[in-house]
C-alpha atoms as a PDB file:
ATOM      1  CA  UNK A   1       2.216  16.669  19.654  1.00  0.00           C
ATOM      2  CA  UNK A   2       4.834  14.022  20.107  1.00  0.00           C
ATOM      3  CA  UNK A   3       5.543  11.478  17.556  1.00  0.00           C
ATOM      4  CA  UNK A   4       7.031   7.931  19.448  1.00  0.00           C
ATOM      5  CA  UNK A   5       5.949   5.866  16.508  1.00  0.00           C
ATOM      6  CA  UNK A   6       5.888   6.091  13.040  1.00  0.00           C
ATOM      7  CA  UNK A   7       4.043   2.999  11.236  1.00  0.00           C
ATOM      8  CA  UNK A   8       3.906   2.824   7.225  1.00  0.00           C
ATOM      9  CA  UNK A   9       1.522   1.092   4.941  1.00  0.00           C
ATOM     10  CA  UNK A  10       3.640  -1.599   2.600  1.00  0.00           C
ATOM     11  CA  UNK A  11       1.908  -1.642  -0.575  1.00  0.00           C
ATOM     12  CA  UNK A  12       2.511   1.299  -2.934  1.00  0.00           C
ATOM     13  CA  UNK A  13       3.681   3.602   0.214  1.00  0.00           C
ATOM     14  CA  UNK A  14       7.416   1.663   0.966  1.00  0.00           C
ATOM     15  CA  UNK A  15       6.933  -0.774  -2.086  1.00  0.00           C
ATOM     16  CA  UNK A  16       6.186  -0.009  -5.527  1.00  0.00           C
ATOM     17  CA  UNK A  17       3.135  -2.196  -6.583  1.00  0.00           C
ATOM     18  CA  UNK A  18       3.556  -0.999  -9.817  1.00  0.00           C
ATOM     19  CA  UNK A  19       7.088  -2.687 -10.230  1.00  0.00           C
ATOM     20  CA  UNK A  20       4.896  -6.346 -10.921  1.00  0.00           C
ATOM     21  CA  UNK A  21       4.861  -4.826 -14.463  1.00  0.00           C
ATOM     22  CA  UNK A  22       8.301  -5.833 -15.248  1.00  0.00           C
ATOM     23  CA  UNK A  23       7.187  -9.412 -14.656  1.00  0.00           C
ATOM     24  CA  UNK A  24       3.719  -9.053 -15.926  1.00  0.00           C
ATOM     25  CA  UNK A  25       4.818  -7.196 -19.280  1.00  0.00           C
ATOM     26  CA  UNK A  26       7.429 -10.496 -19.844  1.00  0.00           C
ATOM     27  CA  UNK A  27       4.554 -12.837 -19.717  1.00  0.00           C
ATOM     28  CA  UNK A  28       1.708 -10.780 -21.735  1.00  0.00           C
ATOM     29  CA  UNK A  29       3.655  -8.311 -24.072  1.00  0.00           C
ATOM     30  CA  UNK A  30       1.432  -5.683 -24.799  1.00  0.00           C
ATOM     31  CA  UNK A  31      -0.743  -6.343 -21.592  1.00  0.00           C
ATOM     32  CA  UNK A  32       1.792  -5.707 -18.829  1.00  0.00           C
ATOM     33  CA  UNK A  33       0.531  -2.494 -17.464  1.00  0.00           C
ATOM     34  CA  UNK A  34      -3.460  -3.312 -17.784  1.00  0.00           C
ATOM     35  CA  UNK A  35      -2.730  -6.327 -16.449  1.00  0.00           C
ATOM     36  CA  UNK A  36      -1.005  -4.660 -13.593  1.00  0.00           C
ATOM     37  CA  UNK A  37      -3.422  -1.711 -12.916  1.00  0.00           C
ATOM     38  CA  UNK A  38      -7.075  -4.195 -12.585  1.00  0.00           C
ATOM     39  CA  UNK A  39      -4.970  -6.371 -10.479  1.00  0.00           C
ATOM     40  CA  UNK A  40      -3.807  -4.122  -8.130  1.00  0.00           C
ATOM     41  CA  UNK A  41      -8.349  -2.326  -8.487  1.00  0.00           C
ATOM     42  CA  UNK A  42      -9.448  -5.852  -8.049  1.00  0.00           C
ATOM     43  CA  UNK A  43      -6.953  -6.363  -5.074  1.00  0.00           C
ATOM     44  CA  UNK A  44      -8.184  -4.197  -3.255  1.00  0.00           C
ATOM     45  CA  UNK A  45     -11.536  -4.104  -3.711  1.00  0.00           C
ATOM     46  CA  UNK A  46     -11.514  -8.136  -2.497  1.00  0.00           C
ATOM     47  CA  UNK A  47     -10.525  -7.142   0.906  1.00  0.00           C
ATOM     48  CA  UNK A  48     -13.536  -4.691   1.113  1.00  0.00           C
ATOM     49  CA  UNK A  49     -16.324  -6.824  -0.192  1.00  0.00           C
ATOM     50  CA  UNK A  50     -14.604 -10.025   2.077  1.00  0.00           C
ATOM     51  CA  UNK A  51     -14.780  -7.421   5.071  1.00  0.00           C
ATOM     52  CA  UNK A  52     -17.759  -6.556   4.447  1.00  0.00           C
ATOM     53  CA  UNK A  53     -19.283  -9.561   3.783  1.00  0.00           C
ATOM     54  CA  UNK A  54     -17.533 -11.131   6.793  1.00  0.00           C
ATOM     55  CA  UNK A  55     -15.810 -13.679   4.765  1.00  0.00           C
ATOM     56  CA  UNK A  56     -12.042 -12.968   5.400  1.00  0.00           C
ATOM     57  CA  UNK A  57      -9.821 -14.648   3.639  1.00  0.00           C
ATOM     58  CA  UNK A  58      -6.064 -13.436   3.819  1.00  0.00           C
ATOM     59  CA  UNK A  59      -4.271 -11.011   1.157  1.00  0.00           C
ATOM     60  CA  UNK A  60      -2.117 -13.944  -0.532  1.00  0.00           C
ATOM     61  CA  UNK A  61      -5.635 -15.739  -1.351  1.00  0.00           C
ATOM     62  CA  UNK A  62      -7.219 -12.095  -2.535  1.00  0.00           C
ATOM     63  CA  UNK A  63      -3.920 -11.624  -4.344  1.00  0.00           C
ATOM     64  CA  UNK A  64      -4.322 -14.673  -6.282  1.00  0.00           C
ATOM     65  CA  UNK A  65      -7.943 -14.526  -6.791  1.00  0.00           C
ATOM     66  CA  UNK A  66      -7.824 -11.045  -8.292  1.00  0.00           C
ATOM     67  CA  UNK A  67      -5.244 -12.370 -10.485  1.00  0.00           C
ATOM     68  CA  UNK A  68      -6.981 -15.119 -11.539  1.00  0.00           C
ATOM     69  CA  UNK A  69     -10.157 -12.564 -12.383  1.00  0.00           C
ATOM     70  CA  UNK A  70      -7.707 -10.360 -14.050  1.00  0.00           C
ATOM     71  CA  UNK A  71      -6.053 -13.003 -16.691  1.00  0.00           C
ATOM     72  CA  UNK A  72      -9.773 -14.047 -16.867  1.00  0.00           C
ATOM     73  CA  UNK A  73     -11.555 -10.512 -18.034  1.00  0.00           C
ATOM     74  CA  UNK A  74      -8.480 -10.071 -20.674  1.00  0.00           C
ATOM     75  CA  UNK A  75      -8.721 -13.147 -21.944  1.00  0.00           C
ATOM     76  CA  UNK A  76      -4.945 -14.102 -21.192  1.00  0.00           C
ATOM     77  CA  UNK A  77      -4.158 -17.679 -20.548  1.00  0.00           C
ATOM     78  CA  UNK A  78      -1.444 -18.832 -18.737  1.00  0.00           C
ATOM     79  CA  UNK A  79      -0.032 -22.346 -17.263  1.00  0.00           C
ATOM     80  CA  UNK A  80       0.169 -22.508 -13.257  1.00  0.00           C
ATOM     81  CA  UNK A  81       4.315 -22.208 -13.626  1.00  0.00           C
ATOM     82  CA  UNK A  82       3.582 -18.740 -15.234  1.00  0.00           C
ATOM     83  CA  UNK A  83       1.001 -17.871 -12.643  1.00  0.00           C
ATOM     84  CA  UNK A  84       2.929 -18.454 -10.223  1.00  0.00           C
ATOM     85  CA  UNK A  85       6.142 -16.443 -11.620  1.00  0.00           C
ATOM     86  CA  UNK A  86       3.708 -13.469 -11.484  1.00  0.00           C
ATOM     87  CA  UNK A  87       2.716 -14.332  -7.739  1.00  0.00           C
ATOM     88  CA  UNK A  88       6.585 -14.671  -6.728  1.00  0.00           C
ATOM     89  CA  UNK A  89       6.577 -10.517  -7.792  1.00  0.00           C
ATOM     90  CA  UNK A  90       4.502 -10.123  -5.123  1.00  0.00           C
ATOM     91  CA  UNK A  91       7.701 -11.440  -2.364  1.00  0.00           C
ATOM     92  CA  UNK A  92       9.775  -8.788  -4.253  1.00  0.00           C
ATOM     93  CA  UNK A  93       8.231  -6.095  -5.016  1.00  0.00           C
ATOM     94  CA  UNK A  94      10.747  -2.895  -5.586  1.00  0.00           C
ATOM     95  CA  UNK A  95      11.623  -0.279  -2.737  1.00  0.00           C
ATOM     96  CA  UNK A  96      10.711   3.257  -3.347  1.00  0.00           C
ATOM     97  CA  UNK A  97      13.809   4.749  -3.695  1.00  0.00           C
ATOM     98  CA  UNK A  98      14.042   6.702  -0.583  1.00  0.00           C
ATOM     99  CA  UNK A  99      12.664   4.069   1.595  1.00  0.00           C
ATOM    100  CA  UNK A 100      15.846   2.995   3.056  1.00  0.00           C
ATOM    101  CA  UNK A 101      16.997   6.352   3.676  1.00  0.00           C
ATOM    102  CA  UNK A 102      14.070   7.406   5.290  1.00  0.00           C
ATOM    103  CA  UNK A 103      13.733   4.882   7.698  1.00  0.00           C
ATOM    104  CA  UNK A 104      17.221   4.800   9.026  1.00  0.00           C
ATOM    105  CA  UNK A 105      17.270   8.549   9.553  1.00  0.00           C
ATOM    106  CA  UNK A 106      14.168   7.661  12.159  1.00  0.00           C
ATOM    107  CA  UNK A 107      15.459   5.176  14.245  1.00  0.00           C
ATOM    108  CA  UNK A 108      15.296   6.843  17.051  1.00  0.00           C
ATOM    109  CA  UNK A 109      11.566   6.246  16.624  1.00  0.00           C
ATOM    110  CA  UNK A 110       9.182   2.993  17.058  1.00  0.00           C
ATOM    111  CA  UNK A 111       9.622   2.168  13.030  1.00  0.00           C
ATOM    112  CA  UNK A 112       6.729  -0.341  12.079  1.00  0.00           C
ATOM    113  CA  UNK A 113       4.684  -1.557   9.546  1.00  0.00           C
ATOM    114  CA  UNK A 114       0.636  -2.435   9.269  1.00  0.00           C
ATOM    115  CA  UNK A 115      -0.618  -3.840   6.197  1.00  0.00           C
ATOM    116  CA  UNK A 116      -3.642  -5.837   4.245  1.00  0.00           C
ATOM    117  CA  UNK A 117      -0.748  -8.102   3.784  1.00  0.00           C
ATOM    118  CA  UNK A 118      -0.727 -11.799   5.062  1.00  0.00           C
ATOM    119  CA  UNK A 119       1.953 -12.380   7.641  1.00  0.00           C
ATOM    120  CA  UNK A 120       3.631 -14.910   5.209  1.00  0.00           C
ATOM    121  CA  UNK A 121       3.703 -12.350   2.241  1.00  0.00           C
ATOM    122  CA  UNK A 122       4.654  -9.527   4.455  1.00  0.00           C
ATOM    123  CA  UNK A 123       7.700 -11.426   6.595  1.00  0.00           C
ATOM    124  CA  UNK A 124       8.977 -12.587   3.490  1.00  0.00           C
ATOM    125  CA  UNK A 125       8.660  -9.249   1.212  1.00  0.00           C
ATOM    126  CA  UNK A 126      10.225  -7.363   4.362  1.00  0.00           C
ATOM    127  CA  UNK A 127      13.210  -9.804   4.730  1.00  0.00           C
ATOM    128  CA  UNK A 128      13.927  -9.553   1.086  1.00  0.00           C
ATOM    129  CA  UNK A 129      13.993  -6.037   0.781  1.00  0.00           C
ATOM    130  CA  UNK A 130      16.084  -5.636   4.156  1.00  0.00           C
ATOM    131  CA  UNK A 131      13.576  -3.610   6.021  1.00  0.00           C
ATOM    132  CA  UNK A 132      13.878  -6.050   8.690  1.00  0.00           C
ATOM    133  CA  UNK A 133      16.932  -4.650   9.854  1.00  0.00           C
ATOM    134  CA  UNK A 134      15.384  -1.444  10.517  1.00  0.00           C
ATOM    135  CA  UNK A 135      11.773  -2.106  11.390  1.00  0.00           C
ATOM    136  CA  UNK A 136      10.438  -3.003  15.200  1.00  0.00           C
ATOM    137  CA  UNK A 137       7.541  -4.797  13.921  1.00  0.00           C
ATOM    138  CA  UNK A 138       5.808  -5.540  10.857  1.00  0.00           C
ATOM    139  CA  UNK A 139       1.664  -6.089  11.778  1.00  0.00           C
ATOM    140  CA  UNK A 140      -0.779  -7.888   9.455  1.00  0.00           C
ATOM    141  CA  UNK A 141      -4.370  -7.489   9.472  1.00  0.00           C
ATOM    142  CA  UNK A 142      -4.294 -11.139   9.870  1.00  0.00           C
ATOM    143  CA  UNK A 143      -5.095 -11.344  13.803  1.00  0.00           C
ATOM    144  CA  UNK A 144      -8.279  -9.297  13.437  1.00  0.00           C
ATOM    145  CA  UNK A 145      -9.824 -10.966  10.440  1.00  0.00           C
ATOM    146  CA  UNK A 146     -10.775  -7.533   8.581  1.00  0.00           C
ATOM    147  CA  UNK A 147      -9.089  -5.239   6.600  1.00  0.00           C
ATOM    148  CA  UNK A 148      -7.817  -1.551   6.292  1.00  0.00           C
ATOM    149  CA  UNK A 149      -9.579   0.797   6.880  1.00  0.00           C
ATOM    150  CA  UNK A 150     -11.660  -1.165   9.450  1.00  0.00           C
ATOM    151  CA  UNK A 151     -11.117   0.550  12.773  1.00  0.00           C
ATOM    152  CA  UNK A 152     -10.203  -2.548  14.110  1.00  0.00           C
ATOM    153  CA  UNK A 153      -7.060  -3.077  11.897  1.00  0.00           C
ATOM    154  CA  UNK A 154      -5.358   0.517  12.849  1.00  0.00           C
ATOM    155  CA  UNK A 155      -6.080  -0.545  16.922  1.00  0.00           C
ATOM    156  CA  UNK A 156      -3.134  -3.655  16.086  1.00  0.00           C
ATOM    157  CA  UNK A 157      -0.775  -0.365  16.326  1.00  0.00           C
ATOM    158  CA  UNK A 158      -1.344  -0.268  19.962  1.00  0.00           C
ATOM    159  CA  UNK A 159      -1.857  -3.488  21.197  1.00  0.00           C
ATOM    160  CA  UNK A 160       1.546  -4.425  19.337  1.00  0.00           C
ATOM    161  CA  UNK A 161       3.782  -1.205  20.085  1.00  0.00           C
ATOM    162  CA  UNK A 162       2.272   0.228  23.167  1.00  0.00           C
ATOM    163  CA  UNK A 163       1.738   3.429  21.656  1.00  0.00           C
ATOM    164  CA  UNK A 164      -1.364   5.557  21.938  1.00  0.00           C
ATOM    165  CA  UNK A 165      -2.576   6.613  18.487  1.00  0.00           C
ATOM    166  CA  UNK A 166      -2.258  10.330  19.429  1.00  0.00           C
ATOM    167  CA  UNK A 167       1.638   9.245  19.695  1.00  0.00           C
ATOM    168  CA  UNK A 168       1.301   7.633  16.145  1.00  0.00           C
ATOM    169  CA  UNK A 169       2.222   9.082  12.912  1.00  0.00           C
ATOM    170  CA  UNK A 170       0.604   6.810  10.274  1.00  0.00           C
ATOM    171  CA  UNK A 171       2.057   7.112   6.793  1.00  0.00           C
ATOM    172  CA  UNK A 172       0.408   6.106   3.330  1.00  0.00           C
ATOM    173  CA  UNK A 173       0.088   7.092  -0.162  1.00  0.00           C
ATOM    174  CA  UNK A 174      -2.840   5.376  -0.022  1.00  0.00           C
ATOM    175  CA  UNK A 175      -6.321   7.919   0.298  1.00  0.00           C
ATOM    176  CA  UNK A 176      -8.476   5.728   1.531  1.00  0.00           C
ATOM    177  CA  UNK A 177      -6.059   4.419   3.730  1.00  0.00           C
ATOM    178  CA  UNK A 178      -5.269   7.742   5.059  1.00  0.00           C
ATOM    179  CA  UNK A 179      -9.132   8.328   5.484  1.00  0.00           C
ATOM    180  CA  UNK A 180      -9.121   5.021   7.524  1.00  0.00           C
ATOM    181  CA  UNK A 181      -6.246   5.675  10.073  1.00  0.00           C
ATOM    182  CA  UNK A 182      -7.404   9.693  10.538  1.00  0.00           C
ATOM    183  CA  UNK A 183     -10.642   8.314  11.222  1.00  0.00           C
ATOM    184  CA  UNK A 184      -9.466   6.097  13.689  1.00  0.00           C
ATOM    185  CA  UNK A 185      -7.726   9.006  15.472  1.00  0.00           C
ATOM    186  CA  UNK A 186      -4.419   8.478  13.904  1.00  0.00           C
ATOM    187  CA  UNK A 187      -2.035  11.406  12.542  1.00  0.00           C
ATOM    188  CA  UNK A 188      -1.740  10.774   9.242  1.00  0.00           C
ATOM    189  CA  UNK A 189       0.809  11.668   6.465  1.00  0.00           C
ATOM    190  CA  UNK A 190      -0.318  11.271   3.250  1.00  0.00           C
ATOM    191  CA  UNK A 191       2.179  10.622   0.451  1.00  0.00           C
ATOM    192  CA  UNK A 192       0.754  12.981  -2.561  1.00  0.00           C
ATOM    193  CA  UNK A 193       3.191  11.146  -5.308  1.00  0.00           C
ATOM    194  CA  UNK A 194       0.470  12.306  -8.226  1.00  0.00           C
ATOM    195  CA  UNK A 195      -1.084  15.525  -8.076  1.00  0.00           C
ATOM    196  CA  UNK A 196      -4.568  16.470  -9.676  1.00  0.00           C
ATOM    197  CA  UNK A 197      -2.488  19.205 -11.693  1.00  0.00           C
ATOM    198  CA  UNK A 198      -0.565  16.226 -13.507  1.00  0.00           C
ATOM    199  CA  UNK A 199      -3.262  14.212 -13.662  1.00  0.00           C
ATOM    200  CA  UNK A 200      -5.261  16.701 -15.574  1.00  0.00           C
ATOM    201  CA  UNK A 201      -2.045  16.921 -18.046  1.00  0.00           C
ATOM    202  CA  UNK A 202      -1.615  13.404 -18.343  1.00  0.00           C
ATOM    203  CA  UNK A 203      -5.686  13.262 -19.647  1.00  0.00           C
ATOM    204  CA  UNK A 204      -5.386  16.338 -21.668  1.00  0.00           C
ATOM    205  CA  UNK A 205      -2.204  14.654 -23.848  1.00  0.00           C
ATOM    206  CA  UNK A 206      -4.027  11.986 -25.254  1.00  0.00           C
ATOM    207  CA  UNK A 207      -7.426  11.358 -26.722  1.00  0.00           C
ATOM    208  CA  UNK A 208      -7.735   7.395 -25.148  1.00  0.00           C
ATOM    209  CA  UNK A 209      -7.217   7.236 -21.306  1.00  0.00           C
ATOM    210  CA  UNK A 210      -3.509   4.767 -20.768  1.00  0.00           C
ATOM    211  CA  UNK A 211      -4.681   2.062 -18.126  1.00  0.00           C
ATOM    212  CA  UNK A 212      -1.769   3.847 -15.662  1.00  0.00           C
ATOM    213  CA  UNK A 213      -3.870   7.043 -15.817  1.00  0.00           C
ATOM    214  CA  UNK A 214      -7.149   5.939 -14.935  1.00  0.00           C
ATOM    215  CA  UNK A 215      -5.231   3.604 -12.095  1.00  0.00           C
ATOM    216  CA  UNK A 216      -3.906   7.077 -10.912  1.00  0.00           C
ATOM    217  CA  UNK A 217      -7.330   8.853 -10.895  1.00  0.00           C
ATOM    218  CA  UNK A 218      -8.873   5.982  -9.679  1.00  0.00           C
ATOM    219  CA  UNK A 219      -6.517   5.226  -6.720  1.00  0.00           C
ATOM    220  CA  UNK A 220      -3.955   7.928  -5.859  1.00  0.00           C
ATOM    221  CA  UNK A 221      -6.555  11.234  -5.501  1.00  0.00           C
ATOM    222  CA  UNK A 222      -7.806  12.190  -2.271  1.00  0.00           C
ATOM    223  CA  UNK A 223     -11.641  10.497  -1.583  1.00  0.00           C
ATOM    224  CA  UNK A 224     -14.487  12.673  -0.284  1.00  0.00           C
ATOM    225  CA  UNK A 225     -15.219  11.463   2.664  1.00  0.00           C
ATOM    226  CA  UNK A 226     -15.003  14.377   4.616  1.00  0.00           C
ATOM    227  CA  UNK A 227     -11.424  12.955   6.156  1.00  0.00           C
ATOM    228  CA  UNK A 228      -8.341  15.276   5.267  1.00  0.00           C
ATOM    229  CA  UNK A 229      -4.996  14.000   6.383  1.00  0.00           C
ATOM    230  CA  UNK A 230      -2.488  16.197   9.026  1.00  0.00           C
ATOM    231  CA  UNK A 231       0.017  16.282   6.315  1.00  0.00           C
ATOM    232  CA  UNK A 232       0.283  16.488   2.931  1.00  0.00           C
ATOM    233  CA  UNK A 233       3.957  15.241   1.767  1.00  0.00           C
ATOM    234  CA  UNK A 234       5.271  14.298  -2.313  1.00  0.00           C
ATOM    235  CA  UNK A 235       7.749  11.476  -0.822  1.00  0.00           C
ATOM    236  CA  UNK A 236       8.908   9.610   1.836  1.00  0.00           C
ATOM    237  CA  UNK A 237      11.959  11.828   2.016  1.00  0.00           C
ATOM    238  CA  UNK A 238      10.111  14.374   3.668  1.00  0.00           C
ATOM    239  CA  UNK A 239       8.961  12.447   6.831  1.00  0.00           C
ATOM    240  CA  UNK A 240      12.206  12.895   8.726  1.00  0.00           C
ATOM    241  CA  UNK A 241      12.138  16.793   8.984  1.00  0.00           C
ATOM    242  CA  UNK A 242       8.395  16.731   9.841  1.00  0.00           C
ATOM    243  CA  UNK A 243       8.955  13.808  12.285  1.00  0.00           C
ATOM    244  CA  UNK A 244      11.844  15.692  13.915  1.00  0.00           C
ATOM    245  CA  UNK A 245       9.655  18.607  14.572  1.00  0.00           C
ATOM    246  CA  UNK A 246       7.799  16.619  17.394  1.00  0.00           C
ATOM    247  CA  UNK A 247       9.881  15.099  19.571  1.00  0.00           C
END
């Protein structure tokens, strides 16, 4: 196999989702992680019902809406100049740590991103966090009007970097995500960062379930959907040796 492309998922594979809790624990003390682990459920689950009920509406509307449902559920008001201190997050969101490195020690490889993001939110969060020194492209879901892990989001790869998908090394810590793209005919890393043995120690220290851990057993195990990625990796620091072994 030879790897000519390697194209990343943006939210919680290069950027930290999870880093909106600085912002979101500031405004709601005490409610800064729940807040921050049904937004991110909701989030996501918008841009499957909207696929699926053909009603597509792009991420920075979703984003806001699930928001807005979030704050709502918890009872948590909020004036529009706080709302919208929450949204900014969202153009900012924190770098894994080895997301720089990584990337620059491929660039002898098409370096891309495709995302749920909307081209606005995703130009933007790239520019601010640099990546758009490094990347060749960053591709929104926007143009096709569905989502990840429709089939016809992961065909953008081609059509915007010439590169077959059995050229393509799709990367995301995201399982159903990673279901999506190997379905698709994509090879697929999958970034492991939470393994069922800690999960099963972070359930067994407490008697009440912490909204992070049922976020993390919710959204970071592998689905059964009868999809297993090519690789299994623990960080993004990994993807240079394994890239490097297909030339």
């Amino acid at each position: 196999m030879t790897i000519k492309a390697v194209v990343f998922d943006a939210y919680g594979t290069l950027y930290d989702t999870q880093s909106v809790a600085a912002v979101t624990e500031a405004e709601f003390p005490g409610y800064g992680e729940i807040v921050t682990q049904i937004w991110r459920i909701k989030q996501l689950e918008y841009t499957w019902l909207r696929s699926l009920m053909r009603r597509y509406q792009d991420f920075s509307v979703i984003t806001r809406d699930s928001l807005a449902y979030t704050l709502k559920v918890l009872g948590l008001k909020c004036d529009s100049d706080v709302f919208e201190r929450i949204m900014e997050k969202y153009l900012h969101l924190d770098l894994y740590p080895d997301a720089t490195a990584t990337l620059a020690a491929m660039k002898d490889r098409k370096l891309a991103i495709l995302s749920n993001g909307s081209t606005g939110m995703l130009t933007t969060l790239v520019r601010n966090s640099g990546l758009d020194r490094v990347l060749d492209a960053t591709i929104s879901v926007d143009s096709t009007k569905i989502f990840k892990p429709s089939p016809d989001a992961y065909s953008l790869i081609e059509t915007v970097l010439g590169v077959p998908p059995a050229e393509v090394l799709f990367v995301s810590s995201n399982p159903w995500d990673a279901c999506g793209a190997r379905a698709f005919g994509l090879n697929v890393a999958w970034i492991e960062r939470v393994t069922p043995e800690a999960m099963a120690l972070a359930c067994i220290k407490s008697d009440l379930m912490a909204p992070l851990t049922m976020f993390k057993a919710i959204r970071t195990q592998m689905d059964e959907l009868g999809l297993e990625p090519d690789y299994r990796i623990q960080a993004l620091a990994e993807l240079p040796k394994l890239v490097a072994q297909h030339p």
